[in-house]
Protein backbone atom coordinates (compact mmCIF):
# COMPACT_ATOMS: atom_id res chain seq x y z
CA UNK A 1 -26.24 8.78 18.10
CA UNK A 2 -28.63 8.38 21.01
CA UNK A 3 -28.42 5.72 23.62
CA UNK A 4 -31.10 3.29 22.58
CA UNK A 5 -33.16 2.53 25.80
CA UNK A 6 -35.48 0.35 24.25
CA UNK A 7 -37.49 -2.48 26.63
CA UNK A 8 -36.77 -5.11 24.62
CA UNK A 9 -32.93 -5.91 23.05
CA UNK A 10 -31.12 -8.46 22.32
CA UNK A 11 -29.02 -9.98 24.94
CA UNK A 12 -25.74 -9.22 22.71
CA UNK A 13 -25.14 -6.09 20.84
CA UNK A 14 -25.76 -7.05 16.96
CA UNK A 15 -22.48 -6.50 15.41
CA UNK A 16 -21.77 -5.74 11.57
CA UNK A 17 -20.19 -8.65 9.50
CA UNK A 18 -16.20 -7.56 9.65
CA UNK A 19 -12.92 -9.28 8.47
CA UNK A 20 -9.42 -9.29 10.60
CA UNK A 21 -6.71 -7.51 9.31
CA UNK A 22 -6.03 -8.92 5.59
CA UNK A 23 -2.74 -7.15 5.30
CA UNK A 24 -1.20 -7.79 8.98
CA UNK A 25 -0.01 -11.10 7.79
CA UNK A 26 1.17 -9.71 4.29
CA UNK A 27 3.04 -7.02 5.54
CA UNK A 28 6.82 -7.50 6.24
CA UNK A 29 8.45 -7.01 9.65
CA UNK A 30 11.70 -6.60 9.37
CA UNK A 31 11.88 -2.58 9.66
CA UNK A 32 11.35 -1.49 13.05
CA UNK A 33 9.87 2.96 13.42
CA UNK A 34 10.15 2.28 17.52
CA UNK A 35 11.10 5.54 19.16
CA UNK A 36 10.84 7.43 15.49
CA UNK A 37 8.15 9.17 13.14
CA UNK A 38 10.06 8.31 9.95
CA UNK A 39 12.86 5.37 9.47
CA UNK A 40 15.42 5.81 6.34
CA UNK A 41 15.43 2.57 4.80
CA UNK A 42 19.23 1.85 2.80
CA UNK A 43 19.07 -0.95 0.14
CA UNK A 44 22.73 -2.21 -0.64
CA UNK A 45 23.55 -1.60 -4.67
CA UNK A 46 25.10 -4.64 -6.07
CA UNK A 47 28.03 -4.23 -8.93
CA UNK A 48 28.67 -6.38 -12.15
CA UNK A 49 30.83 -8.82 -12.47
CA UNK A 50 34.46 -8.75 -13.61
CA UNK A 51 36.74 -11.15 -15.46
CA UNK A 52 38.99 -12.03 -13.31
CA UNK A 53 42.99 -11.58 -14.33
CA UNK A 54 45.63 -14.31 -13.17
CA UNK A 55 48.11 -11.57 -13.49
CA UNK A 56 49.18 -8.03 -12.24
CA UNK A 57 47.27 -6.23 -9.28
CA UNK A 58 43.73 -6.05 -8.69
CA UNK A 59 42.90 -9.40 -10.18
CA UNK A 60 39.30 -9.75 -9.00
CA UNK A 61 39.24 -6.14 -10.66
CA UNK A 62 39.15 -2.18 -9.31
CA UNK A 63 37.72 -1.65 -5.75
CA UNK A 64 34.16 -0.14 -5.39
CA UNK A 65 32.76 1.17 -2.76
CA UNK A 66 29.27 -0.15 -1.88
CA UNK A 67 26.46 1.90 -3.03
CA UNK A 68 23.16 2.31 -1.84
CA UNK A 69 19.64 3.82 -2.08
CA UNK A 70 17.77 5.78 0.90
CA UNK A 71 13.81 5.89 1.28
CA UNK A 72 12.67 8.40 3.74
CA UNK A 73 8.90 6.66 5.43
CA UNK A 74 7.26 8.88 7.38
CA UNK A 75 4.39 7.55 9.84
CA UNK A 76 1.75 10.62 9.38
CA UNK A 77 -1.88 8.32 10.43
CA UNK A 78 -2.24 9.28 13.57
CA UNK A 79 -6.13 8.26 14.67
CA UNK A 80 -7.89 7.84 17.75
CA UNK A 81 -11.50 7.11 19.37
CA UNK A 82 -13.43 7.72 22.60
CA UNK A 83 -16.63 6.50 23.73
CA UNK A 84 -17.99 6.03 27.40
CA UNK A 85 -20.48 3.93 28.69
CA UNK A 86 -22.84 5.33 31.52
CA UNK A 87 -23.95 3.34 34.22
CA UNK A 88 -27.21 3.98 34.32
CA UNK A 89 -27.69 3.60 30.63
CA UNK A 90 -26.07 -0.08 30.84
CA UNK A 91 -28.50 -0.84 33.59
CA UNK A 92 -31.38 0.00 32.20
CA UNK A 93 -30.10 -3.16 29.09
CA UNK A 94 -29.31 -5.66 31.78
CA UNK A 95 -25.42 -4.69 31.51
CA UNK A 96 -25.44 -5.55 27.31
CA UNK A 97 -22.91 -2.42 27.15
CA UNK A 98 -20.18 -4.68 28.20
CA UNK A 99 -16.97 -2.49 27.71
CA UNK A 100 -14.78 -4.78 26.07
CA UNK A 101 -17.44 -5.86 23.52
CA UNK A 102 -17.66 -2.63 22.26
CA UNK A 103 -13.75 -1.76 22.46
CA UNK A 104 -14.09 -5.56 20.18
CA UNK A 105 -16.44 -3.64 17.84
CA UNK A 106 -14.80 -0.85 17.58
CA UNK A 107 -11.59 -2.56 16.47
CA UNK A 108 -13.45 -4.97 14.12
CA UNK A 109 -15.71 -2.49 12.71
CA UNK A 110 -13.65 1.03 12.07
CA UNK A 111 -9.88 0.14 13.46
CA UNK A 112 -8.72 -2.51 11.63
CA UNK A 113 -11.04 -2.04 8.41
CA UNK A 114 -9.45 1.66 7.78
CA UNK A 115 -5.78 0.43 8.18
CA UNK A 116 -6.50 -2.09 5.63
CA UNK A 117 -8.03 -0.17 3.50
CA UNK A 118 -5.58 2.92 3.80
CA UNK A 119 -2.45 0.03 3.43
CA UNK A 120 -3.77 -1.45 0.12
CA UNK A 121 -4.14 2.03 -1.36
CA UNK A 122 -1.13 3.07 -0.55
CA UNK A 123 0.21 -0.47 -1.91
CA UNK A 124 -1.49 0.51 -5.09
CA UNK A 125 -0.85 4.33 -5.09
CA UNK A 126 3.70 3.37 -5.22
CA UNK A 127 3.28 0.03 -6.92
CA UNK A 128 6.27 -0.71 -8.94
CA UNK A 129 3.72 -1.48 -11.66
CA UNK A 130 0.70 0.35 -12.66
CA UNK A 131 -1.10 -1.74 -15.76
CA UNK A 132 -3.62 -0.08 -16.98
CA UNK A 133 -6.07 -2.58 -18.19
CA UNK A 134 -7.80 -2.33 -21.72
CA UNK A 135 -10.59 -4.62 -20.76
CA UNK A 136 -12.58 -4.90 -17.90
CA UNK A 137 -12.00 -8.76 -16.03
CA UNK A 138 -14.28 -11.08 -17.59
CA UNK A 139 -14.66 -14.97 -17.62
CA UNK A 140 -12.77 -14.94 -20.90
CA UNK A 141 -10.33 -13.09 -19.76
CA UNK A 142 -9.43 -12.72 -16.25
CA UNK A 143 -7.34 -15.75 -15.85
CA UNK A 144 -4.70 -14.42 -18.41
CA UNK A 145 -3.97 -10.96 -16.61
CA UNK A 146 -3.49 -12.05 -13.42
CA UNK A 147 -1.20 -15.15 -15.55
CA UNK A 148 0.50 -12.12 -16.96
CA UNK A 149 0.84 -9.97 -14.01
CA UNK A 150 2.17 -12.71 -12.35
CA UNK A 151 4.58 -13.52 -15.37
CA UNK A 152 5.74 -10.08 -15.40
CA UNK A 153 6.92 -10.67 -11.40
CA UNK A 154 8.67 -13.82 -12.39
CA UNK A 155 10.51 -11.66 -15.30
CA UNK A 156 11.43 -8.72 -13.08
CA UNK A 157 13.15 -11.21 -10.41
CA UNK A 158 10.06 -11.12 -7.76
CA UNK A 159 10.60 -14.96 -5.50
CA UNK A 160 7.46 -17.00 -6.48
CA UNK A 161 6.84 -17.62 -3.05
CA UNK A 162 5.50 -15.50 -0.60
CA UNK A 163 2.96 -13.60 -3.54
CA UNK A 164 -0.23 -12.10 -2.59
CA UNK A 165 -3.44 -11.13 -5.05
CA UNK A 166 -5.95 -9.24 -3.67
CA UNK A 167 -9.11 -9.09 -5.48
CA UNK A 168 -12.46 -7.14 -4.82
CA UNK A 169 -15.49 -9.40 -4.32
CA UNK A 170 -16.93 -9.31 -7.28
CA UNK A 171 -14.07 -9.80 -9.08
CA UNK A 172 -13.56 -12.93 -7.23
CA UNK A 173 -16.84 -14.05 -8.08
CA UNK A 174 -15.88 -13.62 -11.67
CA UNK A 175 -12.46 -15.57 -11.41
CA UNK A 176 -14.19 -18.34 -9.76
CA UNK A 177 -16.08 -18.69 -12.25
CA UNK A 178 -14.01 -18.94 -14.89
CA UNK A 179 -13.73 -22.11 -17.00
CA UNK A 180 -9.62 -21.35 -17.21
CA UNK A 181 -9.74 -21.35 -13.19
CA UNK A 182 -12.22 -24.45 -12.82
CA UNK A 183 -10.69 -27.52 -11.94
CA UNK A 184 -6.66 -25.88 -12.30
CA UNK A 185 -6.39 -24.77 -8.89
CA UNK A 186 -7.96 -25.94 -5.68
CA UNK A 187 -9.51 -23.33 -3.54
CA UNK A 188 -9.73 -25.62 -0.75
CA UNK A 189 -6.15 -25.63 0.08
CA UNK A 190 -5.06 -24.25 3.75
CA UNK A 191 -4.95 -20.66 4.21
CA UNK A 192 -2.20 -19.18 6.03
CA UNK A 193 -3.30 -15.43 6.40
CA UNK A 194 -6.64 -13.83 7.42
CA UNK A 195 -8.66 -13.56 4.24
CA UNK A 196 -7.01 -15.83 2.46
CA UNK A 197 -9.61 -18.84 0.22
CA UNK A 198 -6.79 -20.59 -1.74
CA UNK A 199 -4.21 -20.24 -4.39
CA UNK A 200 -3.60 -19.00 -7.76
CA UNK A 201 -0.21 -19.79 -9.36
CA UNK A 202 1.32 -20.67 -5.87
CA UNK A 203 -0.08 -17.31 -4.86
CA UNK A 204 -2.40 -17.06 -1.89
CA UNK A 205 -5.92 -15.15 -3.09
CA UNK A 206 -7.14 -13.01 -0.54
CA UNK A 207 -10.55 -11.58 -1.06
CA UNK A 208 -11.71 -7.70 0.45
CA UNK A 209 -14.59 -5.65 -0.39
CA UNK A 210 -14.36 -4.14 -3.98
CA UNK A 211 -14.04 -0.67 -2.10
CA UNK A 212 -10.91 -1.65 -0.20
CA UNK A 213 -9.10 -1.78 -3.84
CA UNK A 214 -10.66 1.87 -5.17
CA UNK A 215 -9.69 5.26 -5.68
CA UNK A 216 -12.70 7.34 -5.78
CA UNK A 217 -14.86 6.22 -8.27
CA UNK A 218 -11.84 4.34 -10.40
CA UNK A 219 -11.27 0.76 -9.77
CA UNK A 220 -8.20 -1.88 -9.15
CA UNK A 221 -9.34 -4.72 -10.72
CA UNK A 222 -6.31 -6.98 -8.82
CA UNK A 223 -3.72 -6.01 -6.34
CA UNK A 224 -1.04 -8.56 -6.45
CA UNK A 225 1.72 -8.45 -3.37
CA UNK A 226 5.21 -9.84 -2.65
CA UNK A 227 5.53 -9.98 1.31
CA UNK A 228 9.21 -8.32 1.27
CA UNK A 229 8.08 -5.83 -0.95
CA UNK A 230 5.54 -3.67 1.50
CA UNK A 231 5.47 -2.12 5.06
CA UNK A 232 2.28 -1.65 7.66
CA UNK A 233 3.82 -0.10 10.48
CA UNK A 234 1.95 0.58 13.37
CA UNK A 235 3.66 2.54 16.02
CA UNK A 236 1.41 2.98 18.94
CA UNK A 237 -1.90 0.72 19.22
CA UNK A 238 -3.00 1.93 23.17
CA UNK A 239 -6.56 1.17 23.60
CA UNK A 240 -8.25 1.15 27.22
CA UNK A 241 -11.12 0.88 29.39
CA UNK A 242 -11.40 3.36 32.38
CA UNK A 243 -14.22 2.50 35.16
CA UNK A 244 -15.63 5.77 37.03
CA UNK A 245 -12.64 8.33 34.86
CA UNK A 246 -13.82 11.84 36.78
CA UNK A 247 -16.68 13.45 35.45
CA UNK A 248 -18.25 9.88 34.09
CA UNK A 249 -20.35 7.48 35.84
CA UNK A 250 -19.38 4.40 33.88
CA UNK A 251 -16.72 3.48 31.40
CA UNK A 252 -14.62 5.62 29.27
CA UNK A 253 -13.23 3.27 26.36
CA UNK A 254 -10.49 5.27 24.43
CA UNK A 255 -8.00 3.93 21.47
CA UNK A 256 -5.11 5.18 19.80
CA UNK A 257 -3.46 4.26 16.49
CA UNK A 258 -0.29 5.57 14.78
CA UNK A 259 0.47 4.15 11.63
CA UNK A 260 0.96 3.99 7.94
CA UNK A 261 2.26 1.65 4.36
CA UNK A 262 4.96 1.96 2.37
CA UNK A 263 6.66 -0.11 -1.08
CA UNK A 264 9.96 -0.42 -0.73
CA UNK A 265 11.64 1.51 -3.38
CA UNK A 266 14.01 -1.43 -3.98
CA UNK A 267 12.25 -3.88 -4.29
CA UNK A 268 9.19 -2.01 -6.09
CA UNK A 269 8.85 -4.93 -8.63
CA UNK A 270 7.09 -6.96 -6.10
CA UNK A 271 3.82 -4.51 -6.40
CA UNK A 272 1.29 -5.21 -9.32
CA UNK A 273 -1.86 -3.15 -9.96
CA UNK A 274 -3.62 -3.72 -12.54
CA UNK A 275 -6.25 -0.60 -12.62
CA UNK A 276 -9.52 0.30 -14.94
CA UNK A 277 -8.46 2.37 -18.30
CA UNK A 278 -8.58 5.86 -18.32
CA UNK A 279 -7.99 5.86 -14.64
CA UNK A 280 -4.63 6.95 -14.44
CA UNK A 281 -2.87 10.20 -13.88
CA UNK A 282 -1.32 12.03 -16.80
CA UNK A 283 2.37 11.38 -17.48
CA UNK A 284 4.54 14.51 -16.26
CA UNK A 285 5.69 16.57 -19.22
CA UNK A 286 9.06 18.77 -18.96
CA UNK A 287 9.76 22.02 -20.71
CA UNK A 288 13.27 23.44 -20.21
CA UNK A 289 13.73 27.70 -19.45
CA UNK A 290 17.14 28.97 -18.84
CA UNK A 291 18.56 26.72 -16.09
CA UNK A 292 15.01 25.80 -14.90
CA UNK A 293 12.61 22.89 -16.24
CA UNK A 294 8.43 23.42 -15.64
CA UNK A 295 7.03 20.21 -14.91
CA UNK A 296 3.72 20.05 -16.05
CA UNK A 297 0.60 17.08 -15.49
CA UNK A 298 -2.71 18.19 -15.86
CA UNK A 299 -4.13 18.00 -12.41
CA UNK A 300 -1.79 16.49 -10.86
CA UNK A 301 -2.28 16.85 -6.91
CA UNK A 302 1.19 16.68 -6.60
CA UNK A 303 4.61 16.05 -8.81
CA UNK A 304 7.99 14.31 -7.58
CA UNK A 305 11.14 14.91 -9.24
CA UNK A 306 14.09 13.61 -8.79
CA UNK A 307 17.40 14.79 -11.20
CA UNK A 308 19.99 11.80 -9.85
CA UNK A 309 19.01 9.02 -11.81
CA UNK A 310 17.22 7.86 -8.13
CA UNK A 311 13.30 6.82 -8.79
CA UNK A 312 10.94 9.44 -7.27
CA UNK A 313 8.49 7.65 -6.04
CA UNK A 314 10.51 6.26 -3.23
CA UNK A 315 13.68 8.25 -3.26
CA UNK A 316 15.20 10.64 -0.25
CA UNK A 317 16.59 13.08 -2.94
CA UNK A 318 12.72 14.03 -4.61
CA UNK A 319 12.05 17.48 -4.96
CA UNK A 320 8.35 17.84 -4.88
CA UNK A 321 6.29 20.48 -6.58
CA UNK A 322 2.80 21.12 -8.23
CA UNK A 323 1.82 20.73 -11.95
CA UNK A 324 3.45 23.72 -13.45
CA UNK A 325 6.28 23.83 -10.87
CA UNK A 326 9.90 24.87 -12.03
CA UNK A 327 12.96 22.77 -11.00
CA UNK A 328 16.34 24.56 -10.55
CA UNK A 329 19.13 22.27 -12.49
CA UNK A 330 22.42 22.07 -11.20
CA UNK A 331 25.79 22.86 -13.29
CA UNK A 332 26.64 20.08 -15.82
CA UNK A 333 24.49 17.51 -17.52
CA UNK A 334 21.29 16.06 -15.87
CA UNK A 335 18.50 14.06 -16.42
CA UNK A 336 15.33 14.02 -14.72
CA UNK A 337 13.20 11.74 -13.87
CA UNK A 338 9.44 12.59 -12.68
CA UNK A 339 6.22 11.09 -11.20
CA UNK A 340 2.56 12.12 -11.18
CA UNK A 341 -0.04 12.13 -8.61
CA UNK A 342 -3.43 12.71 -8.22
CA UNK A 343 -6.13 12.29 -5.64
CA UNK A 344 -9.08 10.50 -7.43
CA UNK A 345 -6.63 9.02 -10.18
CA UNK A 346 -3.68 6.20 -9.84
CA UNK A 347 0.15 7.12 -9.87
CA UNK A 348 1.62 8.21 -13.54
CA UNK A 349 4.58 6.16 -15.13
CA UNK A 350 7.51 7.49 -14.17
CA UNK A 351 8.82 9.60 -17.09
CA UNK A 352 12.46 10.45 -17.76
CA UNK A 353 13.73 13.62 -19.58
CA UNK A 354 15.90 13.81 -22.14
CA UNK A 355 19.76 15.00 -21.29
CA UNK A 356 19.92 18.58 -20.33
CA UNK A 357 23.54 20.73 -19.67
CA UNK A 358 23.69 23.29 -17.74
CA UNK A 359 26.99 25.89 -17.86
């Protein structure tokens, strides 16, 4: 775009009408990627209960030793930006190129907006549930299945505290509206992260464009979060402003950003989507031949399988192949477990195969 040289301008550069971050806040910290691309992530398996015996050895029963489950993340976003402003440019609009106002709008407008949007996607793309919805939100109805979303949380074990929903604009609208949500809860109460304009069940509501919460042309109609439950790493975050760099008269304002967003396998349950119908991928499909089982999802962009017992969406052990793909089986008995994916379409169910024995 050309330098605009106009005589007359505004004495500050009009900026477009940007949010924060909406996930920074959400997002939890306690998994550190400094010095690494990828960080394996171990979640400690807990065992049943014995009864214990007042007699004989062993009495609080048989020794186990601690299991666990490993989730490789690995950072891939790696993004970056460079603009310069030339001196003679600025001067001819009294110095309204200020650097750092632009390095501002350049973080409001593209930085931060993209790793939101890319985090929330992701958030939907592994959510430990995928609903897809037989109705579209109304005022009717739109209370109840974010009620029942957040029901299903409480039933799977998800803390009632720390919950997230975020909801596309117009859905918001909609919600607001409601004569279920009138009067019930008060939107006025203090928001503690950016975004945030009340509660909903002891959940804060955090509102983002309706395009933050799509995957091409299929919509989200609710994303609803559990803090614990989801990572935003960002790894490097170097932006700059160089005065007189060689070759420039002026300033060169450059920006890097490494990052990415991750569920934690573990504690999946604490990710709710609830997604249009007819927007989601096709469950996989096995077929077994010899020692091998095809995999089949009509197109799928890609397939994870996983054959011990492990979910593959999140686990270290996935094989991953293409819709058609063949899976060697090892010797013995196995079942497999698969997962569906597909560019323009949310995440399959995961789909388990029956028992298969190989000599």
């Amino acid at each position: 775009m050309a330098i605009n040289l106009a005589t007359k301008y505004a004495k500050e550069l009009a900026q477009a009408f940007t949010q924060k971050s909406v996930v920074d806040g959400v997002a939890c910290k306690d998994y550190e990627f400094t010095g690494v691309k990828n960080l394996k992530v171990y979640t400690a398996v807990s065992q049943e209960l014995n009864d214990y015996k007042r007699t004989g050895l062993n009495r609080y029963g048989t020794p186990q030793e601690a299991q666990d489950t490993v989730q490789d993340m690995i950072v891939e976003k790696d993004r970056s930006f460079s603009i310069t402003i030339d001196k003679g440019n600025n001067s001819e609009q009294m110095g309204n190129k200020e650097a750092s106002k632009i390095l501002a709008i350049e973080m409001n407008e593209q930085a931060i907006p993209e790793m939101d949007k890319y985090a929330l996607r992701k958030f939907i793309d592994y959510a430990g549930t995928v609903k897809e919805m037989e109705e579209e939100p109304d005022e009717e109805n739109i209370v109840k299945m974010i009620s029942d979303a957040m029901v299903h949380m409480g039933n799977k074990k998800v803390p009632a505290e720390g919950r997230y929903i975020f909801i596309g604009w117009s859905y918001f609208g909609i919600l607001r509206l409601s004569k279920q949500f009138i009067g019930v809860e008060a939107l006025a109460k203090e928001a503690l992260v950016k975004g945030a304009v009340g509660t909903f069940m002891g959940a804060q509501v955090v509102t983002v464009p309706d395009e933050y919460l799509m995957k091409g042309d299929n919509r989200a109609f609710f994303l609803i979060v559990y803090k614990n439950s989801v990572l935003q790493p960002k790894k490097v975050q170097d932006y700059f402003i160089k005065e007189n760099p060689a070759g420039i008269n002026g300033a060169l304002i450059e920006g890097r950003f490494i990052y990415d967003a991750f569920v934690i396998g573990a504690k999946c349950n604490g990710v709710y989507a609830a997604v249009e119908y007819g927007t989601v991928q096709e469950a996989p499909n096995f077929t077994l031949s010899g020692s091998t089982i095809k995999v089949t999802s009509s197109g799928a962009s890609k397939i994870r399988v996983t054959l011990d017992g492990t979910d593959p969406r999140y686990s270290d052990s996935a094989i991953e192949t293409t819709s058609g793909g063949s899976v060697n089986l090892p010797s013995g008995t196995t079942k497999a477990k698969a997962v569906a994916f597909n560019d323009e379409y949310f995440t399959s169910d995961v789909v388990e195969d029956i028992e298969r024995t190989v000599a």
